[in-house]
N, C-alpha and C. Protein backbone atom coordinates (compact mmCIF):
# COMPACT_ATOMS: atom_id res chain seq x y z
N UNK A 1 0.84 -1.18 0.00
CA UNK A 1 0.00 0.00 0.00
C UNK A 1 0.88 1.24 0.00
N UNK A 2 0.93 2.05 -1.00
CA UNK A 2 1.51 3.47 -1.20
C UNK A 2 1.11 4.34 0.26
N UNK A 3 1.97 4.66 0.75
CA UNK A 3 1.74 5.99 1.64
C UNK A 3 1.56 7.36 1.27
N UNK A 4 0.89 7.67 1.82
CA UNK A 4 0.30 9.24 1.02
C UNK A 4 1.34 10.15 1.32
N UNK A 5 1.20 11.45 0.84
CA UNK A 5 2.30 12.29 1.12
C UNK A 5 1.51 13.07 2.20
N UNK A 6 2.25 14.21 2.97
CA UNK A 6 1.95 14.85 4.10
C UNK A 6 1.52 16.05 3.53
N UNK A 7 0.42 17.07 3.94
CA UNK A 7 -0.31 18.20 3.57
C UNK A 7 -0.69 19.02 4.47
N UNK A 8 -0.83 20.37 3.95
CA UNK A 8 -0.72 21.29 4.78
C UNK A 8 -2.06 21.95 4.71
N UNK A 9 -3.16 22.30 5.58
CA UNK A 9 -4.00 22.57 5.34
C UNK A 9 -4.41 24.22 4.83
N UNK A 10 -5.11 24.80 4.10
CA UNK A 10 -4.47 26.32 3.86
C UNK A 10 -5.90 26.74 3.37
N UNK A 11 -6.19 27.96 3.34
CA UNK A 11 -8.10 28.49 2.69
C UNK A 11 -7.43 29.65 1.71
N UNK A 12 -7.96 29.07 0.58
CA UNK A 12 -7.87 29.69 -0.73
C UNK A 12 -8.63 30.91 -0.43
N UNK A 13 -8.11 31.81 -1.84
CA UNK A 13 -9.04 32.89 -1.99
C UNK A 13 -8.96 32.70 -3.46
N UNK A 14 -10.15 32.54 -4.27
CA UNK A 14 -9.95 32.41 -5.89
C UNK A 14 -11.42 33.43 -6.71
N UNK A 15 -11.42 33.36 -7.46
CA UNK A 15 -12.12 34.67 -8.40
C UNK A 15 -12.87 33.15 -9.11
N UNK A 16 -14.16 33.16 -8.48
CA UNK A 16 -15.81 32.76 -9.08
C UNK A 16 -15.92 32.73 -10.69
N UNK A 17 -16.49 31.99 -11.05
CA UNK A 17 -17.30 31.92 -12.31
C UNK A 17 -17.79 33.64 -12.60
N UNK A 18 -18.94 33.39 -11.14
CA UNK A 18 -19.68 34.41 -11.26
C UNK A 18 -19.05 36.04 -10.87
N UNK A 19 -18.12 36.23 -11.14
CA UNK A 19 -16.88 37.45 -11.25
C UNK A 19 -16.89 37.61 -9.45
N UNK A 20 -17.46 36.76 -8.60
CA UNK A 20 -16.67 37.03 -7.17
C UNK A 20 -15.78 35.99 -6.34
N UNK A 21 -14.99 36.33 -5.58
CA UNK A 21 -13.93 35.97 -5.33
C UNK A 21 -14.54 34.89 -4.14
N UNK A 22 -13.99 34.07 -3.94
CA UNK A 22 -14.84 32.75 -2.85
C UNK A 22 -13.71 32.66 -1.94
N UNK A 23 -13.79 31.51 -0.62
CA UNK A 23 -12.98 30.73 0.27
C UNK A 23 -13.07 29.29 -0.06
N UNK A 24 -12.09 29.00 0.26
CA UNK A 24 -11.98 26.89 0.10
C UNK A 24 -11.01 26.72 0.84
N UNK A 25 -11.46 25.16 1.48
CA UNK A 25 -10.24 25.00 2.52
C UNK A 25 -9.92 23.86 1.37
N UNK A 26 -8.36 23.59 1.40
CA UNK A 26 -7.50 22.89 0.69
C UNK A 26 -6.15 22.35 1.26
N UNK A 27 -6.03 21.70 1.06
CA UNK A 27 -4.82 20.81 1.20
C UNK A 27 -3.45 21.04 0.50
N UNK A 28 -2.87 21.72 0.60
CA UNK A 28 -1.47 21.87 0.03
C UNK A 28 -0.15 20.65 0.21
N UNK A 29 -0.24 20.33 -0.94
CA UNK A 29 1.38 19.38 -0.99
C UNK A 29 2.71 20.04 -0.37
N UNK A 30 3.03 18.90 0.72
CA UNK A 30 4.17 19.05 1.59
C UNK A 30 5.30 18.45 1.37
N UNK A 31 6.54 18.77 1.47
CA UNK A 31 7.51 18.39 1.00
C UNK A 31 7.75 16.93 1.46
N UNK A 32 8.54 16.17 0.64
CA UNK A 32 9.07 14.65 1.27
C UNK A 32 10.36 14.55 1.71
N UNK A 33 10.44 13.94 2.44
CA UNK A 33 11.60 13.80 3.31
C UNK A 33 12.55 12.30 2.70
N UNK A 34 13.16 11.84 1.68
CA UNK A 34 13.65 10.80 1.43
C UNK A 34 15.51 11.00 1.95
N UNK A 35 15.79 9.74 2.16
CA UNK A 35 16.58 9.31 2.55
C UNK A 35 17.56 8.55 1.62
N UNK A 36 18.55 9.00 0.70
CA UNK A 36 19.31 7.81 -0.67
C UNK A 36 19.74 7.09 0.82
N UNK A 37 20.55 6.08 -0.07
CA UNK A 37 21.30 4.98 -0.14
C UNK A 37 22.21 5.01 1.17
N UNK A 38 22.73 6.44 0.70
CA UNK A 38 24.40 6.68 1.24
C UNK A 38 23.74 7.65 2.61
N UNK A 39 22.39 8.27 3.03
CA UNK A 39 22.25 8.48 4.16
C UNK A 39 21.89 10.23 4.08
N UNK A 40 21.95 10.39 2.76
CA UNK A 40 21.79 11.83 2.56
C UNK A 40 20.53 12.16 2.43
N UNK A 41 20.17 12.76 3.28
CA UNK A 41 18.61 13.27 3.36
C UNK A 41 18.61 14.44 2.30
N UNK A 42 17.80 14.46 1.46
CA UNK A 42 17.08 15.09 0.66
C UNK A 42 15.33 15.62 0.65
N UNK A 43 15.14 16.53 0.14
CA UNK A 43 13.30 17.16 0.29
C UNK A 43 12.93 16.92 -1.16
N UNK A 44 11.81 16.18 -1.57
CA UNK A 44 11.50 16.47 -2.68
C UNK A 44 10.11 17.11 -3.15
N UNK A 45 9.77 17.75 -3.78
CA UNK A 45 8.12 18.19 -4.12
C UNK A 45 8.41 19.48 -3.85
N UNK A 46 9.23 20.08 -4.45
CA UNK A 46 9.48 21.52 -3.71
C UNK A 46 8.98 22.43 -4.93
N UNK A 47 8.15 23.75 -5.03
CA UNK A 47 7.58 24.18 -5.53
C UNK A 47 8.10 25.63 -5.81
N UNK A 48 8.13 26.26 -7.26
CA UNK A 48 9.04 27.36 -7.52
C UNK A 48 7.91 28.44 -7.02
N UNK A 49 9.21 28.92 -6.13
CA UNK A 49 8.88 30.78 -5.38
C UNK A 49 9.78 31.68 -6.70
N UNK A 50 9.34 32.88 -6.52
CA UNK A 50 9.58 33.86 -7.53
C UNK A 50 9.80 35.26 -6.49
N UNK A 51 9.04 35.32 -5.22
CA UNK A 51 9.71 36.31 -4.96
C UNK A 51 8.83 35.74 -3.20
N UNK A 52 9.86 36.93 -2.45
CA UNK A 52 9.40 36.35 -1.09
C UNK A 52 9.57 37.67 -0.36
N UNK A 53 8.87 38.00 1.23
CA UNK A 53 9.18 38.95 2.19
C UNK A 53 7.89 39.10 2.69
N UNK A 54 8.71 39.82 3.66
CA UNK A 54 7.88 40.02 4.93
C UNK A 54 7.13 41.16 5.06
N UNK A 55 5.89 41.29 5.33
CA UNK A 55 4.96 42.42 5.83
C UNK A 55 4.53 42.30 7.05
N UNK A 56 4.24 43.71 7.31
CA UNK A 56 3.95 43.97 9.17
C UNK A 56 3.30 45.03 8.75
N UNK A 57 1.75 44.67 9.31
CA UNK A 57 0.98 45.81 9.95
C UNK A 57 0.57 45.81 11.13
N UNK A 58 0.35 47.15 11.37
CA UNK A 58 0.73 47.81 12.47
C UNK A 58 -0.37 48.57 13.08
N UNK A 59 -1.48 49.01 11.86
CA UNK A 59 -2.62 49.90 11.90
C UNK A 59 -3.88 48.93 12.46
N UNK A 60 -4.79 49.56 12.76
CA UNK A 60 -6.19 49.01 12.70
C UNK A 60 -7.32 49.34 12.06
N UNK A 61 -6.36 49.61 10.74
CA UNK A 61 -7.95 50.12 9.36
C UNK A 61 -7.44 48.76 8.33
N UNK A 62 -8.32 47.89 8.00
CA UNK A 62 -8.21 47.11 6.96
C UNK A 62 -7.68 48.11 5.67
N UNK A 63 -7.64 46.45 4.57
CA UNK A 63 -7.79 47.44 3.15
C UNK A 63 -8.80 46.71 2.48
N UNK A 64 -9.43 47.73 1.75
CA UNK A 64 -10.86 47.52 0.89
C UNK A 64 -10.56 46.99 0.18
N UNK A 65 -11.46 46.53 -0.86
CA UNK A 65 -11.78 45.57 -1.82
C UNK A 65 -10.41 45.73 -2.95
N UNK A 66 -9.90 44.35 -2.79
CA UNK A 66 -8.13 44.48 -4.13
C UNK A 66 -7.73 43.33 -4.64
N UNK A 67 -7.64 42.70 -5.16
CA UNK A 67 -6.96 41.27 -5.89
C UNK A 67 -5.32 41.04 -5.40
N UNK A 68 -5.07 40.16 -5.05
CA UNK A 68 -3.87 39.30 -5.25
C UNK A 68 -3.19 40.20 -6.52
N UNK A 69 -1.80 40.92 -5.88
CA UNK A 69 -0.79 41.67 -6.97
C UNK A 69 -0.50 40.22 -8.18
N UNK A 70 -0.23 39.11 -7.49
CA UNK A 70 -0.01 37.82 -7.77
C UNK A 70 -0.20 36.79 -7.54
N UNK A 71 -0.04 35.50 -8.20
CA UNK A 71 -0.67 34.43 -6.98
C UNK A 71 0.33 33.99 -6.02
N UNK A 72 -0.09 33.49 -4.96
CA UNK A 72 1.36 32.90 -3.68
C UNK A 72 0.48 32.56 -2.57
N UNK A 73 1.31 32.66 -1.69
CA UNK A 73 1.10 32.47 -0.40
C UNK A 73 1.19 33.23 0.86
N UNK A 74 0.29 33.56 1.76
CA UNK A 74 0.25 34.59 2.71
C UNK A 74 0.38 33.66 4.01
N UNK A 75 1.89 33.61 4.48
CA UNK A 75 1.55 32.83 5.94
C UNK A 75 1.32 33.36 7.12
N UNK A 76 0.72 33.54 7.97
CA UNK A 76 0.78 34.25 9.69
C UNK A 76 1.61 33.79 10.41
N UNK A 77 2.65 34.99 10.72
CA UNK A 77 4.07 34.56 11.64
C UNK A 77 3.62 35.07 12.55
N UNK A 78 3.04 35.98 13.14
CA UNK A 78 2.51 36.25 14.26
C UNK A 78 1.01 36.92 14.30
N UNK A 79 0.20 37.35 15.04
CA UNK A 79 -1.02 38.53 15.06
C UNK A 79 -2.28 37.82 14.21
N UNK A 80 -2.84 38.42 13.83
CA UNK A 80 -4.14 37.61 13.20
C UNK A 80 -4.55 38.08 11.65
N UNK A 81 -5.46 38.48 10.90
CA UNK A 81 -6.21 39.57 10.42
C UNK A 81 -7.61 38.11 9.56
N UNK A 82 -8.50 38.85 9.15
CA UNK A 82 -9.45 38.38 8.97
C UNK A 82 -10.01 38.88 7.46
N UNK A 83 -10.09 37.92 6.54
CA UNK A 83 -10.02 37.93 5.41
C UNK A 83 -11.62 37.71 4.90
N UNK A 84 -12.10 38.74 3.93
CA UNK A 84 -13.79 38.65 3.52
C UNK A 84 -13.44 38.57 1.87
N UNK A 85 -14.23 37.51 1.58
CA UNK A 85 -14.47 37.14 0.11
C UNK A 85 -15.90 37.94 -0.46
N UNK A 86 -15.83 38.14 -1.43
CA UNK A 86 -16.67 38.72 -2.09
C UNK A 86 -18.50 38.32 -2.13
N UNK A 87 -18.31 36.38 -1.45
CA UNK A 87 -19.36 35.85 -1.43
C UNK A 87 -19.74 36.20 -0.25
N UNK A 88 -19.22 36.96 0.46
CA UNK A 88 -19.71 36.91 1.92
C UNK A 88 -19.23 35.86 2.93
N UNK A 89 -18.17 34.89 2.39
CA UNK A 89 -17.33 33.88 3.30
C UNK A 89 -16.40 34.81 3.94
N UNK A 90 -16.31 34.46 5.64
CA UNK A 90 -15.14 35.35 5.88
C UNK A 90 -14.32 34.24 6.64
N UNK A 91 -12.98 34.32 7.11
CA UNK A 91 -11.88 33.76 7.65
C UNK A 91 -11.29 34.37 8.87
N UNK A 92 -10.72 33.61 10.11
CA UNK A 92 -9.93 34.62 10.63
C UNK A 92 -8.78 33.55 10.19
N UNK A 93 -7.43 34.50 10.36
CA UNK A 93 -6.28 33.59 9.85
C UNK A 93 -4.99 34.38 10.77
N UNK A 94 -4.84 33.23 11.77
CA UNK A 94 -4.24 34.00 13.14
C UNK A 94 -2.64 32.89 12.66
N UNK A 95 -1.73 33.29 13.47
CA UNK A 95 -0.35 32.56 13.46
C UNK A 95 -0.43 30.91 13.27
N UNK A 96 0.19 30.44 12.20
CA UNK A 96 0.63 29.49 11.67
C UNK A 96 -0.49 29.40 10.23
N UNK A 97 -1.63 30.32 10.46
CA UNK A 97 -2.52 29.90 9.14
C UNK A 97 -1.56 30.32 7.76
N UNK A 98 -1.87 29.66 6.51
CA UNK A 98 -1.83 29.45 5.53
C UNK A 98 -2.61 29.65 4.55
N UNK A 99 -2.59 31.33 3.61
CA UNK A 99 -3.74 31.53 2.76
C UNK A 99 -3.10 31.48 1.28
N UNK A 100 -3.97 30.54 0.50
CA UNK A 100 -3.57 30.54 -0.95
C UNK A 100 -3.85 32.06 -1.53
N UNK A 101 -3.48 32.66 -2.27
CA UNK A 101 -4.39 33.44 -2.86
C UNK A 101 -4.03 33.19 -4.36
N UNK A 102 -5.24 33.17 -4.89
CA UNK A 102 -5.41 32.94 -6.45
C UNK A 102 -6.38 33.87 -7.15
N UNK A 103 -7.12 34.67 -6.18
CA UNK A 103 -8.21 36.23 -6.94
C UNK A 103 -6.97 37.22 -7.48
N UNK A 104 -6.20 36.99 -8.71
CA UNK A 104 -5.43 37.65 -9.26
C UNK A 104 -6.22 38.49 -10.51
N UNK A 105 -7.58 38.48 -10.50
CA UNK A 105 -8.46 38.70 -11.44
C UNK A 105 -10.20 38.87 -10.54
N UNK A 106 -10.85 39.16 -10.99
CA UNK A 106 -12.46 39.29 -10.93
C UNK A 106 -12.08 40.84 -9.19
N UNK A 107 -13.41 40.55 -8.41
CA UNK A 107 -13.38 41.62 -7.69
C UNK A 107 -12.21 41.52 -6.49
N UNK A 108 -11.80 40.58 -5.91
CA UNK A 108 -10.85 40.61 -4.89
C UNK A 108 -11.47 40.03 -3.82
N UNK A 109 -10.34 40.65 -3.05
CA UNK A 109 -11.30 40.26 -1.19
C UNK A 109 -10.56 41.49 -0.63
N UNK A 110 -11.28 41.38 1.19
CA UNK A 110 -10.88 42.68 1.78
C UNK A 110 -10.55 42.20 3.00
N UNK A 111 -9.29 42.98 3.81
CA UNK A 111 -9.09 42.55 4.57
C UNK A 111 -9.06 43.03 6.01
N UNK A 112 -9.26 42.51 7.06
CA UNK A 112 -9.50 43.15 8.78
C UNK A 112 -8.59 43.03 9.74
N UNK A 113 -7.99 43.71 10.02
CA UNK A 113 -7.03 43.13 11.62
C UNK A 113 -7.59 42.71 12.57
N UNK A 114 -7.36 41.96 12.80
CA UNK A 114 -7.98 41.36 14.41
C UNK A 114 -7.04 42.01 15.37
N UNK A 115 -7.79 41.81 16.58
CA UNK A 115 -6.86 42.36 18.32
C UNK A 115 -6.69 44.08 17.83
N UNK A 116 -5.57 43.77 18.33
CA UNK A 116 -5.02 45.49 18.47
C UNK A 116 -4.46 45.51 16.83
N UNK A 117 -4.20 44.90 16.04
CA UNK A 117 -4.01 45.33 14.12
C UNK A 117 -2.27 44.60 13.88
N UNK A 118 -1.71 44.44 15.07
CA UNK A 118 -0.35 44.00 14.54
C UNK A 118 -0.21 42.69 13.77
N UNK A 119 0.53 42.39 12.88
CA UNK A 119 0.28 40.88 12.34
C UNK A 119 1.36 41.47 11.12
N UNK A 120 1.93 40.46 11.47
CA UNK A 120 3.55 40.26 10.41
C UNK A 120 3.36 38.56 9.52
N UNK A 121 3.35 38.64 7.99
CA UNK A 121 2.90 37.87 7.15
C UNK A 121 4.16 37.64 6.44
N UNK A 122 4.09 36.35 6.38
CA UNK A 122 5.22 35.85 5.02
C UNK A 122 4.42 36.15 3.99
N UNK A 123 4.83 36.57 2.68
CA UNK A 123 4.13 36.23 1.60
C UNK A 123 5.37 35.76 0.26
N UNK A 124 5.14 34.70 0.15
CA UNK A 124 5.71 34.39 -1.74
C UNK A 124 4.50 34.26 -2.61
N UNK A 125 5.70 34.46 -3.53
CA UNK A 125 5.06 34.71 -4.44
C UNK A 125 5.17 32.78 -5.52
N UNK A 126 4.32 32.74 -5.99
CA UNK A 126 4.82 31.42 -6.91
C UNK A 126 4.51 31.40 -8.47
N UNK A 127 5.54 30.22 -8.81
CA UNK A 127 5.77 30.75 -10.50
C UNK A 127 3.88 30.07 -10.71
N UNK A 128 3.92 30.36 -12.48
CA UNK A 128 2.81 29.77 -12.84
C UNK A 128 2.52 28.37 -12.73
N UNK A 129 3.84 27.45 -13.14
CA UNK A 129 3.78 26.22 -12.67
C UNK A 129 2.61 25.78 -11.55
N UNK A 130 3.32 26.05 -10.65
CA UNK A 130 2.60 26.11 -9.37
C UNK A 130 0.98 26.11 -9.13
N UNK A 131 1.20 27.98 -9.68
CA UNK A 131 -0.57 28.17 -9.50
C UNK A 131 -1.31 27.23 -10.44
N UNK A 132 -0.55 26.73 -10.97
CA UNK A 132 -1.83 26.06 -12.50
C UNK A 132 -2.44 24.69 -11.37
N UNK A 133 -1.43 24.39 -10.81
CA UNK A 133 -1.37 22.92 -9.94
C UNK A 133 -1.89 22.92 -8.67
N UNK A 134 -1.84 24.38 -8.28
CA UNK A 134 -2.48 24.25 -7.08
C UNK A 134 -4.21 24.74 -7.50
N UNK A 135 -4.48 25.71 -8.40
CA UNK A 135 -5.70 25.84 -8.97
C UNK A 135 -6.70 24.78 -9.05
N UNK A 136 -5.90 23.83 -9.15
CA UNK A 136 -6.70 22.29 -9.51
C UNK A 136 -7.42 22.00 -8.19
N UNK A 137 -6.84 22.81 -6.86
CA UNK A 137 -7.34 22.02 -5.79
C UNK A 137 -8.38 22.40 -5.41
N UNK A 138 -8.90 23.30 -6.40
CA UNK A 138 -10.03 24.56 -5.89
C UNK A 138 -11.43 24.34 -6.06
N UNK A 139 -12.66 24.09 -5.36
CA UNK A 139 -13.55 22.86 -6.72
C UNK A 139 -14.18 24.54 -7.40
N UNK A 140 -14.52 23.98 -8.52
CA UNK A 140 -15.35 24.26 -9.70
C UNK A 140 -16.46 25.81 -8.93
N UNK A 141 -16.54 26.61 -9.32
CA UNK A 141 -17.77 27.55 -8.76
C UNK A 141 -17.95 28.76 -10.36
């Protein structure tokens, strides 16, 4: 019996049929941990970044309605903020969450600070490769 690979759980943000932007929780492919012959640990399944860094806000005014500059990944290194899709799905996404974003097109989403507004975010960016593959994980709307 094949063993599955390990996944990371993460809530999309993607741009609707119907020109608005939705939530989905999804499963993101996690790297593998193999072991050759000779004892050398290696990662495989590793997925092309294109650009990477860190944001910190600091305020407690969201920002209004905007699309993904690109598609990637928004991780929470610390603080919270709370993410509204266009359908009216909202998220909170506090430290360790994981947001796809793929609304690189149609209306966007908007976003809220939680607590007092501080919250420092990884974000990469990823090649097309990627988004085409992770797109797939998104169902149909």
């Amino acid at each position: 019996m094949k063993e599955s690979l390990p996944t990371v759980p993460a809530v999309c943000v993607y741009a609707g049929k119907d020109g608005l932007s939705h939530l989905a929780d999804v499963e993101l492919p996690a790297l593998a941990q193999v072991t050759d012959e000779d004892g050398m640990v290696r990662f495989v399944g590793s997925t092309g970044a294109t650009v990477m860094g860190f944001v910190v806000g600091t305020g407690r005014t969201g920002e209004d309605w905007h699309r993904a500059g690109m598609a990637g990944l928004s991780i929470v290194v610390s603080g919270g903020w709370e993410i509204e899709a266009g359908s009216g799905d909202r998220r909170h996404l506090e430290t360790g969450s994981v947001l796809l974003m793929l609304d690189t097109e149609g209306q966007g989403h908007r976003a809220h600070p939680l607590g007092d507004g501080r919250c420092t975010v990884l974000g990469v960016g990823i090649d097309e490769a990627t988004r085409a593959a992770f797109a797939l994980l998104v169902p149909a709307r």
